[in-house]
N, C-alpha and C. Protein backbone atom coordinates (compact mmCIF):
# COMPACT_ATOMS: atom_id res chain seq x y z
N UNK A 1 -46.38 40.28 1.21
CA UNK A 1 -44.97 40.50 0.96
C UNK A 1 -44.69 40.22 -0.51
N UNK A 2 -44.11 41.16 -1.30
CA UNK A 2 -43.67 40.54 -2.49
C UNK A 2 -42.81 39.85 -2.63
N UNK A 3 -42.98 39.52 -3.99
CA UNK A 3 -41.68 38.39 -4.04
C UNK A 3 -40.38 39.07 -4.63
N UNK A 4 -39.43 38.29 -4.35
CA UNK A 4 -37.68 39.04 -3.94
C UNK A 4 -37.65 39.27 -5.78
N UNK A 5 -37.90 38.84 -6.09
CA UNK A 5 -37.70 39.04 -7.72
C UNK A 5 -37.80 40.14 -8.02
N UNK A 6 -39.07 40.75 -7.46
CA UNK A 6 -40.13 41.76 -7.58
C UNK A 6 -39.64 42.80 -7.41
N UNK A 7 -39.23 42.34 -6.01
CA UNK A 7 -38.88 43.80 -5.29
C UNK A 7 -37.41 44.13 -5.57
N UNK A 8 -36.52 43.24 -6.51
CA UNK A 8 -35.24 43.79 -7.36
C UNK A 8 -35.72 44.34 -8.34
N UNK A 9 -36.73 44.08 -9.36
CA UNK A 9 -36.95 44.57 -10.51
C UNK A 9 -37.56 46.30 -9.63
N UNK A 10 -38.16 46.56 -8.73
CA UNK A 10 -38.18 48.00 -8.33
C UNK A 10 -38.12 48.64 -7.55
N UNK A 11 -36.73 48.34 -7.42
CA UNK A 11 -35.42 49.38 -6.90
C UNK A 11 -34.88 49.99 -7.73
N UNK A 12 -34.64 51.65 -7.71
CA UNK A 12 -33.76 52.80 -8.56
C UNK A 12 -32.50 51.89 -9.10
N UNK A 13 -31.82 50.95 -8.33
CA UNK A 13 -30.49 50.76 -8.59
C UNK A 13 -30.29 49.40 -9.34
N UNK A 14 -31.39 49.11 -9.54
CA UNK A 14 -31.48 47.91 -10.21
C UNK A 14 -30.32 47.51 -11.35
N UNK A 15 -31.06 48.40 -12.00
CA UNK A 15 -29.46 48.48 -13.49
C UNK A 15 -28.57 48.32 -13.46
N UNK A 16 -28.03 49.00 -12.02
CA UNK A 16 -26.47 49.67 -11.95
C UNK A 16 -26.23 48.02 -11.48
N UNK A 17 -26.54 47.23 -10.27
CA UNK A 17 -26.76 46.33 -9.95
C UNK A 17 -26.41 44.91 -11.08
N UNK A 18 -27.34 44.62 -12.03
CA UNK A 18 -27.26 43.80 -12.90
C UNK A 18 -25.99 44.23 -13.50
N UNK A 19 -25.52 45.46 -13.73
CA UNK A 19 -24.62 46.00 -15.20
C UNK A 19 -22.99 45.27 -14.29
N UNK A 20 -23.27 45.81 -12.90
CA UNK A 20 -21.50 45.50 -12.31
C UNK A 20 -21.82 44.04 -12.43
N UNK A 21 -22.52 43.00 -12.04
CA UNK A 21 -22.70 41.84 -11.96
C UNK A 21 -22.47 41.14 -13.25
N UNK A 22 -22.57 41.74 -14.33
CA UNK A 22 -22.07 41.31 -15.30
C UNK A 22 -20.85 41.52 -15.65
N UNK A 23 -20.63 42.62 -14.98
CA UNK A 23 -19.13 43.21 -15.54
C UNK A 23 -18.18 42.56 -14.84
N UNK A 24 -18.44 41.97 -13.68
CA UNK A 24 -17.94 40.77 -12.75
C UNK A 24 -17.88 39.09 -13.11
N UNK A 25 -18.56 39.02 -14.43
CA UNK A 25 -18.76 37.62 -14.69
C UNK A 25 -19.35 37.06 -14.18
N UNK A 26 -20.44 37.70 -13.37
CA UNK A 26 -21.43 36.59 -12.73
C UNK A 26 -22.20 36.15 -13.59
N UNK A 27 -22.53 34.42 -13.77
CA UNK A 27 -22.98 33.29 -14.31
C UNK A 27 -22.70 33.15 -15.53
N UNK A 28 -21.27 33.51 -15.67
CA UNK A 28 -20.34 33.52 -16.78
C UNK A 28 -19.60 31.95 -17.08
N UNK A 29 -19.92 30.86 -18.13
CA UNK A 29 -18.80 29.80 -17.47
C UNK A 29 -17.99 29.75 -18.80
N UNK A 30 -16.80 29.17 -19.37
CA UNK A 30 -16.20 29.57 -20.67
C UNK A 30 -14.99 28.15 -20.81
N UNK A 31 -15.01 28.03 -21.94
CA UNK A 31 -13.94 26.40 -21.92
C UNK A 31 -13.77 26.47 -23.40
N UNK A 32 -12.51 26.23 -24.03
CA UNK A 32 -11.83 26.19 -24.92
C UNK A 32 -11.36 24.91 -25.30
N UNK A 33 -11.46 24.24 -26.67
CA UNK A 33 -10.62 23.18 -26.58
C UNK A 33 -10.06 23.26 -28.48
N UNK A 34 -8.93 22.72 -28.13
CA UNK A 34 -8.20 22.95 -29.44
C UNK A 34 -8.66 22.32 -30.24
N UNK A 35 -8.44 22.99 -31.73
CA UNK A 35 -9.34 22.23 -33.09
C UNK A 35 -8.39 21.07 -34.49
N UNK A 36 -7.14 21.19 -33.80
CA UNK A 36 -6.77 20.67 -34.79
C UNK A 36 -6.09 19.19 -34.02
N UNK A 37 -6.44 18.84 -32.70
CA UNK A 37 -6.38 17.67 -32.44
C UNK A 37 -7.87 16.56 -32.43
N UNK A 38 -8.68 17.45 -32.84
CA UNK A 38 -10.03 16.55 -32.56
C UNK A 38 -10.39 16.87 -33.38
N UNK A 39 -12.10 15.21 -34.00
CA UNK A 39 -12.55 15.62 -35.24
C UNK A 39 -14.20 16.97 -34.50
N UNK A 40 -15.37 16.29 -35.85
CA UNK A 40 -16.32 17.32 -35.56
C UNK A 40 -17.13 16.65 -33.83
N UNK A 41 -17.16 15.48 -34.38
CA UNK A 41 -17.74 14.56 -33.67
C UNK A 41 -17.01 14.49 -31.78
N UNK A 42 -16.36 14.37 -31.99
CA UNK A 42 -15.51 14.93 -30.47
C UNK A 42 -15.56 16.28 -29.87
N UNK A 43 -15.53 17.08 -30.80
CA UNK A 43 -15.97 18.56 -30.58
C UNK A 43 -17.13 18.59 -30.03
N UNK A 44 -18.35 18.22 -30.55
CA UNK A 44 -19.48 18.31 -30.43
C UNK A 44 -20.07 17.31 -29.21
N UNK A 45 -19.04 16.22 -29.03
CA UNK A 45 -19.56 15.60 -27.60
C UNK A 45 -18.95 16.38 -26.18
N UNK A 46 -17.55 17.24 -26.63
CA UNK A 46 -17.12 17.62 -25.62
C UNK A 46 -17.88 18.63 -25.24
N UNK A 47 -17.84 19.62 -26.34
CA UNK A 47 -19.19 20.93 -25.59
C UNK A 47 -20.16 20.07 -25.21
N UNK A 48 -20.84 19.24 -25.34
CA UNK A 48 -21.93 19.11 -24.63
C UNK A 48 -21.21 18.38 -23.41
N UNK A 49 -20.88 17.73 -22.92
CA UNK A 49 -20.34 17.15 -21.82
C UNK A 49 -20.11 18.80 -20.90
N UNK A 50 -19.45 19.08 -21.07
CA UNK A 50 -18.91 20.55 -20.59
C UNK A 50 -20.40 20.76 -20.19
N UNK A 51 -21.17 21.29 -20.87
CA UNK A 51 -22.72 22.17 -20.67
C UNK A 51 -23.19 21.40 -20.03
N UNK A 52 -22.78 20.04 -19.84
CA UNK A 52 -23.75 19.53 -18.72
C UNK A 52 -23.04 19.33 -17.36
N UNK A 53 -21.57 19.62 -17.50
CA UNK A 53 -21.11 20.04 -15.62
C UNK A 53 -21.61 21.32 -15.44
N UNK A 54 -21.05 22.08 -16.29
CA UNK A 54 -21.54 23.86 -16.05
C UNK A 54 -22.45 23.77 -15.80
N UNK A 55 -24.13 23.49 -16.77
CA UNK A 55 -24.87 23.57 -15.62
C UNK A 55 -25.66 23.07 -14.20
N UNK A 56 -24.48 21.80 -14.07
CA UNK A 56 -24.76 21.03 -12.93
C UNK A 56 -24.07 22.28 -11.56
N UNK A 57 -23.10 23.42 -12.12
CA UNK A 57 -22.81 24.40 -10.89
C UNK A 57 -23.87 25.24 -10.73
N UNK A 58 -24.79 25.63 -11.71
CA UNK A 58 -25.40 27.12 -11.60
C UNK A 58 -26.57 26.53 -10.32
N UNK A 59 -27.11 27.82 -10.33
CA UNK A 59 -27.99 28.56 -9.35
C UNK A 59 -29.60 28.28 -9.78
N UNK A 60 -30.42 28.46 -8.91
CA UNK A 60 -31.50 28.07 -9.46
C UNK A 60 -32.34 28.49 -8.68
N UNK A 61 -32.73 29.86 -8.47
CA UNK A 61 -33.32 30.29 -7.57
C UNK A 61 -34.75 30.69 -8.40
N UNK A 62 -35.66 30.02 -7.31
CA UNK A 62 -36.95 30.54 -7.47
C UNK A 62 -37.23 29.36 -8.94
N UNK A 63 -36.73 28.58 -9.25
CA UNK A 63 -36.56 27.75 -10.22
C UNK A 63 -36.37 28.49 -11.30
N UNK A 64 -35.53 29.25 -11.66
CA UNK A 64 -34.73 29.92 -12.70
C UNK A 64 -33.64 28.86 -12.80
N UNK A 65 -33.58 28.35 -14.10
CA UNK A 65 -32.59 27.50 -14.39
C UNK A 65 -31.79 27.68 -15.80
N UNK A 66 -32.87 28.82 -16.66
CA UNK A 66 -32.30 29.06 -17.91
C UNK A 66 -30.68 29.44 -17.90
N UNK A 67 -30.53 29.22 -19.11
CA UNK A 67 -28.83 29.51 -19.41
C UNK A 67 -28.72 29.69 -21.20
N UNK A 68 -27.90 30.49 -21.30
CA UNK A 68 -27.89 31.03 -23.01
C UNK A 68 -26.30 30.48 -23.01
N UNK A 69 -26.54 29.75 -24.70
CA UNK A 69 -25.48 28.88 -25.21
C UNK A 69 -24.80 29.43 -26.09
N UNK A 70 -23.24 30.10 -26.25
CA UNK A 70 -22.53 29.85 -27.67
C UNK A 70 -21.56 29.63 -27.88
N UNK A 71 -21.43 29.59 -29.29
CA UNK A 71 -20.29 28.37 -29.64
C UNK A 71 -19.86 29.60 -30.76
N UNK A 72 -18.21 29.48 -30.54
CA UNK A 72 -17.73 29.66 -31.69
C UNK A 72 -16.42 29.49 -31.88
N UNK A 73 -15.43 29.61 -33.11
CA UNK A 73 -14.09 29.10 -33.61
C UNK A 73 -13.41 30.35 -33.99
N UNK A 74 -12.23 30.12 -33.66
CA UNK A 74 -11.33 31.10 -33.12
C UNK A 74 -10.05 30.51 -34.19
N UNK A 75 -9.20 31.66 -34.72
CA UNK A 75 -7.97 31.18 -35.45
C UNK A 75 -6.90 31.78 -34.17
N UNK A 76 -5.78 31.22 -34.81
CA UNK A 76 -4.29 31.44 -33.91
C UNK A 76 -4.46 32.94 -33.43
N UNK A 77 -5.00 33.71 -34.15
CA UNK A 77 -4.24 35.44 -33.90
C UNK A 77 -5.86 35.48 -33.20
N UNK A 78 -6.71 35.05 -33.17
CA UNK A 78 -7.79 35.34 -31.99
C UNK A 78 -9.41 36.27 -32.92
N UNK A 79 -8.87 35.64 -34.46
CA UNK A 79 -9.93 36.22 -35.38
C UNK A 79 -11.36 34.81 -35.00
N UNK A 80 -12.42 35.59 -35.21
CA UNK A 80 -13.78 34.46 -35.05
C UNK A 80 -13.68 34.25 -36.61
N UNK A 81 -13.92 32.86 -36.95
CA UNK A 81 -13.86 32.24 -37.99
C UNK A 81 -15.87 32.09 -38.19
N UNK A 82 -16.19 31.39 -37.33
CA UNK A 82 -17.83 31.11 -36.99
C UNK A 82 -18.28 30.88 -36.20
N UNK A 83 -19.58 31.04 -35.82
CA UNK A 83 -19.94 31.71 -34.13
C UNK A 83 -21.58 30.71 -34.53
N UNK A 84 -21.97 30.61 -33.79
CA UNK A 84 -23.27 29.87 -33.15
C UNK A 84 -24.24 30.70 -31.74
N UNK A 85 -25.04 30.89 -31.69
CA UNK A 85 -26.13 31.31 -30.32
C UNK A 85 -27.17 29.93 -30.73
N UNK A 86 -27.11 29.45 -29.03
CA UNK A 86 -28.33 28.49 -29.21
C UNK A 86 -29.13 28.96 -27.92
N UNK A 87 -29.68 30.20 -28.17
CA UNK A 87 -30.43 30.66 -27.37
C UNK A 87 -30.59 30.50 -25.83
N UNK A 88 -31.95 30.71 -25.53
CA UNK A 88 -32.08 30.26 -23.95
C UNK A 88 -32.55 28.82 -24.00
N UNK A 89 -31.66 27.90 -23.04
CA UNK A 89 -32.43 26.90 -22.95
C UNK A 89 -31.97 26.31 -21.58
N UNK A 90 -33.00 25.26 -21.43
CA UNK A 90 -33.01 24.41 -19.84
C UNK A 90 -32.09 23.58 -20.04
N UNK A 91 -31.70 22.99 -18.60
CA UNK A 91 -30.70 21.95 -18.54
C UNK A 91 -30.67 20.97 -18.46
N UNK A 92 -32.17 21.00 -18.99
CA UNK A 92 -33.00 19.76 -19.12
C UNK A 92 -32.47 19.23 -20.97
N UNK A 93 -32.02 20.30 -21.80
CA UNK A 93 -32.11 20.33 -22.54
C UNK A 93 -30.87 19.71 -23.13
N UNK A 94 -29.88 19.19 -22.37
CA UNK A 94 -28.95 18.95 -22.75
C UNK A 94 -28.40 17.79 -22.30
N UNK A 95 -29.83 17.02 -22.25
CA UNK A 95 -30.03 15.87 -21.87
C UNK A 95 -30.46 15.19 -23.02
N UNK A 96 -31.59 15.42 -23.83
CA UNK A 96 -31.82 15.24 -24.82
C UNK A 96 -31.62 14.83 -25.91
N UNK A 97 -32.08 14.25 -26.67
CA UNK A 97 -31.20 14.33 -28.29
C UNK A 97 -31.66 15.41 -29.45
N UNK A 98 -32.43 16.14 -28.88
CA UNK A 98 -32.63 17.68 -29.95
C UNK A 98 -31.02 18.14 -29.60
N UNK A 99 -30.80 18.56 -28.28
CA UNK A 99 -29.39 19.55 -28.32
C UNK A 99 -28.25 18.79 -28.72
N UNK A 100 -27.52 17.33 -28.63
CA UNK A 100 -27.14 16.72 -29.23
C UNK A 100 -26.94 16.53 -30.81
N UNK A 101 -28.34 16.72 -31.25
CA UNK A 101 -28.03 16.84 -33.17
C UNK A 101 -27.84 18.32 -33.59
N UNK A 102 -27.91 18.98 -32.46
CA UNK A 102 -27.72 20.64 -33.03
C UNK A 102 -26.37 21.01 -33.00
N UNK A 103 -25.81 20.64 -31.73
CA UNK A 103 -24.30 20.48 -31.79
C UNK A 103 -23.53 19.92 -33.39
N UNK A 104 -24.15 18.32 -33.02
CA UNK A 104 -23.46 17.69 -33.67
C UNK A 104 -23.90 18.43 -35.35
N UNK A 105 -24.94 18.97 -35.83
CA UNK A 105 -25.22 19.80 -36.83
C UNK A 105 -24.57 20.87 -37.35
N UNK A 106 -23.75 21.50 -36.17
CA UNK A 106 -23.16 22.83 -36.03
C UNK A 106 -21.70 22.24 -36.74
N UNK A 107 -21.30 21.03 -35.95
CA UNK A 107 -20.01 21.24 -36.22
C UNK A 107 -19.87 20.57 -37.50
N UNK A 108 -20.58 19.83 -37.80
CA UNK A 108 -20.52 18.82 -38.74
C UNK A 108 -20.44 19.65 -40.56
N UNK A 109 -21.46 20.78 -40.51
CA UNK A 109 -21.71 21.83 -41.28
C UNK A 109 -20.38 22.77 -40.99
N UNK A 110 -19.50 23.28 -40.00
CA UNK A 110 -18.72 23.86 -40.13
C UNK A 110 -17.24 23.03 -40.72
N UNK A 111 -17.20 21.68 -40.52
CA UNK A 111 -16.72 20.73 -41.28
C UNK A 111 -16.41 20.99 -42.63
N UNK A 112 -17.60 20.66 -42.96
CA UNK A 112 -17.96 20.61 -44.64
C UNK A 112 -17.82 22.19 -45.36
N UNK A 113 -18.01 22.95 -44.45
CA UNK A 113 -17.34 24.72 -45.04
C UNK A 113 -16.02 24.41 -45.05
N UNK A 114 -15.34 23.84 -44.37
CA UNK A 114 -13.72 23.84 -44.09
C UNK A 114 -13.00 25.00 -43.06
N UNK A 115 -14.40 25.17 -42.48
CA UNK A 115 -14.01 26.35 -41.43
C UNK A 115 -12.51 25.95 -40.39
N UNK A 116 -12.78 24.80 -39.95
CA UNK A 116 -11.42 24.32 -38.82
C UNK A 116 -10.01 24.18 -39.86
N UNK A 117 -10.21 24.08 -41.46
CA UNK A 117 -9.26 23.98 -41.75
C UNK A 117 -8.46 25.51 -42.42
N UNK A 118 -9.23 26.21 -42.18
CA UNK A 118 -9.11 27.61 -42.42
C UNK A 118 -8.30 28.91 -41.09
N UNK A 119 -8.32 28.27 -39.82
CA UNK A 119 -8.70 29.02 -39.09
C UNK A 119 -6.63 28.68 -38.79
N UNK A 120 -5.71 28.20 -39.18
CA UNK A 120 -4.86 27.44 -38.64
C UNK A 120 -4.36 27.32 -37.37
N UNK A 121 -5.27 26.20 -37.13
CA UNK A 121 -4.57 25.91 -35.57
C UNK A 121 -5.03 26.54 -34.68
N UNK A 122 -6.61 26.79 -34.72
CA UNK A 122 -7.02 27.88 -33.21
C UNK A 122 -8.17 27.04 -32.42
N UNK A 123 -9.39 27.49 -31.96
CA UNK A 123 -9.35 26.73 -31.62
C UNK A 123 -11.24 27.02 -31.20
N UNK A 124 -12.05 26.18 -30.68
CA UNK A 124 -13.43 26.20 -30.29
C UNK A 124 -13.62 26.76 -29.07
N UNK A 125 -14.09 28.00 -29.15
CA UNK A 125 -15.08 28.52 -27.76
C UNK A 125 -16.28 28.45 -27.48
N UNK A 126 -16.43 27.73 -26.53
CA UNK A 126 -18.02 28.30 -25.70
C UNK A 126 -18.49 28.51 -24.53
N UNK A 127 -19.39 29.56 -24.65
CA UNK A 127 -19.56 30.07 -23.49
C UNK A 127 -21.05 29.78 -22.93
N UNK A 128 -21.38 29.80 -21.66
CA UNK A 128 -22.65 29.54 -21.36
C UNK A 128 -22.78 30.46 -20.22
N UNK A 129 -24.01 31.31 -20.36
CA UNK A 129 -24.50 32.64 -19.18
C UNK A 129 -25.90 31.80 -18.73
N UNK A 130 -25.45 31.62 -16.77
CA UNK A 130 -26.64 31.27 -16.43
C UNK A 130 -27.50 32.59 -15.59
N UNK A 131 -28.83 32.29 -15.96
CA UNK A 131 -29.72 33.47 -15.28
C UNK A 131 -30.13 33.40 -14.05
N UNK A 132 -29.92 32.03 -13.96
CA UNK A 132 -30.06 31.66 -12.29
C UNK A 132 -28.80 31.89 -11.38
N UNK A 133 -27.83 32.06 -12.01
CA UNK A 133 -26.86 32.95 -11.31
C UNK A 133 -27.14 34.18 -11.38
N UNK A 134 -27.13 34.80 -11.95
CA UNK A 134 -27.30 36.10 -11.97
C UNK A 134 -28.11 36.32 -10.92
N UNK A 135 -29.06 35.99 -11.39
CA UNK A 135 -30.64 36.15 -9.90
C UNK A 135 -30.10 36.17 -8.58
N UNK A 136 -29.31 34.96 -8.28
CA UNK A 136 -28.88 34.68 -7.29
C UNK A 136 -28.04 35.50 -6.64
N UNK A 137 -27.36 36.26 -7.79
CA UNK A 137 -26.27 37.03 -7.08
C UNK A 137 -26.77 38.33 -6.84
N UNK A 138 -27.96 38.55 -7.45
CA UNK A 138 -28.07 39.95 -7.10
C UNK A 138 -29.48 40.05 -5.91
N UNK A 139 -29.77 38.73 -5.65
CA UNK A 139 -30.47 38.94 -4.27
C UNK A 139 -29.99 38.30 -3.09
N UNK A 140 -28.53 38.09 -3.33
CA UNK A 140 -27.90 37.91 -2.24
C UNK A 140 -27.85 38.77 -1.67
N UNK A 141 -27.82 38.54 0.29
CA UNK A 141 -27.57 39.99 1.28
C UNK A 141 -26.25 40.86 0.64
N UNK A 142 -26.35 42.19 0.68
CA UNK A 142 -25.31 42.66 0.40
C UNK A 142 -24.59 42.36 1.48
């Protein structure tokens, strides 16, 4: 018997499959927090706090646990000021103190540009896509 992975990757409808599932927000999670009440250092503990409930919800099928990270700053009228991808990583990873100084690196450097003081009054997005949702949802019974 193959494995369920397998036998999604070849099915005709595969694509169509993944494409609505995205277009649905599946393993989509997203949290905003305003920039001109907090410094870099609060910023940077709150996304990570956040990334570590989010991925205490996702899915984890077949031990798929990856999840892709980004970060970025937003002004009042909804212009991106500066944006971040911290790739694919485990949720193991955000346990750590590598993802911790990358955060805290990110914001600390967008600091010192004067990016938050540029943007007036908007505010930090990030988003995190898990793949173990995804998986999950698309070998659920229809």
């Amino acid at each position: 018997m193959a494995h369920p992975l397998l036998r999604a990757f070849q099915t005709g409808s595969f694509r169509s499959e993944v494409r609505r599932a995205l277009e649905t927000g599946s393993g989509l999670y997203r949290q905003t927090w305003p920039i001109d009440v907090q410094t870099a250092a609060e910023l940077a503990g709150g996304v990570l706090a956040w990334c570590r409930e989010a991925v205490s919800e996702t899915h984890r099928p077949y031990g798929l646990d990856h999840v892709t990270v980004g970060v970025a700053v937003f002004a009042c009228d909804g212009s991106e000021f500066a944006s971040a991808n911290f790739g694919v990583v485990r949720p193991i990873d955000f346990y750590n103190d590598d993802m911790e100084r990358r955060l805290a690196a990110m914001f600390h450097g967008w600091t010192r540009a004067r990016v938050f003081e540029r943007n007036g009054g908007g505010h930090v997005s990030a988003v995190l896509f898990s793949w173990g949702d995804l998986a999950h949802d698309l070998l659920a019974p229809a």
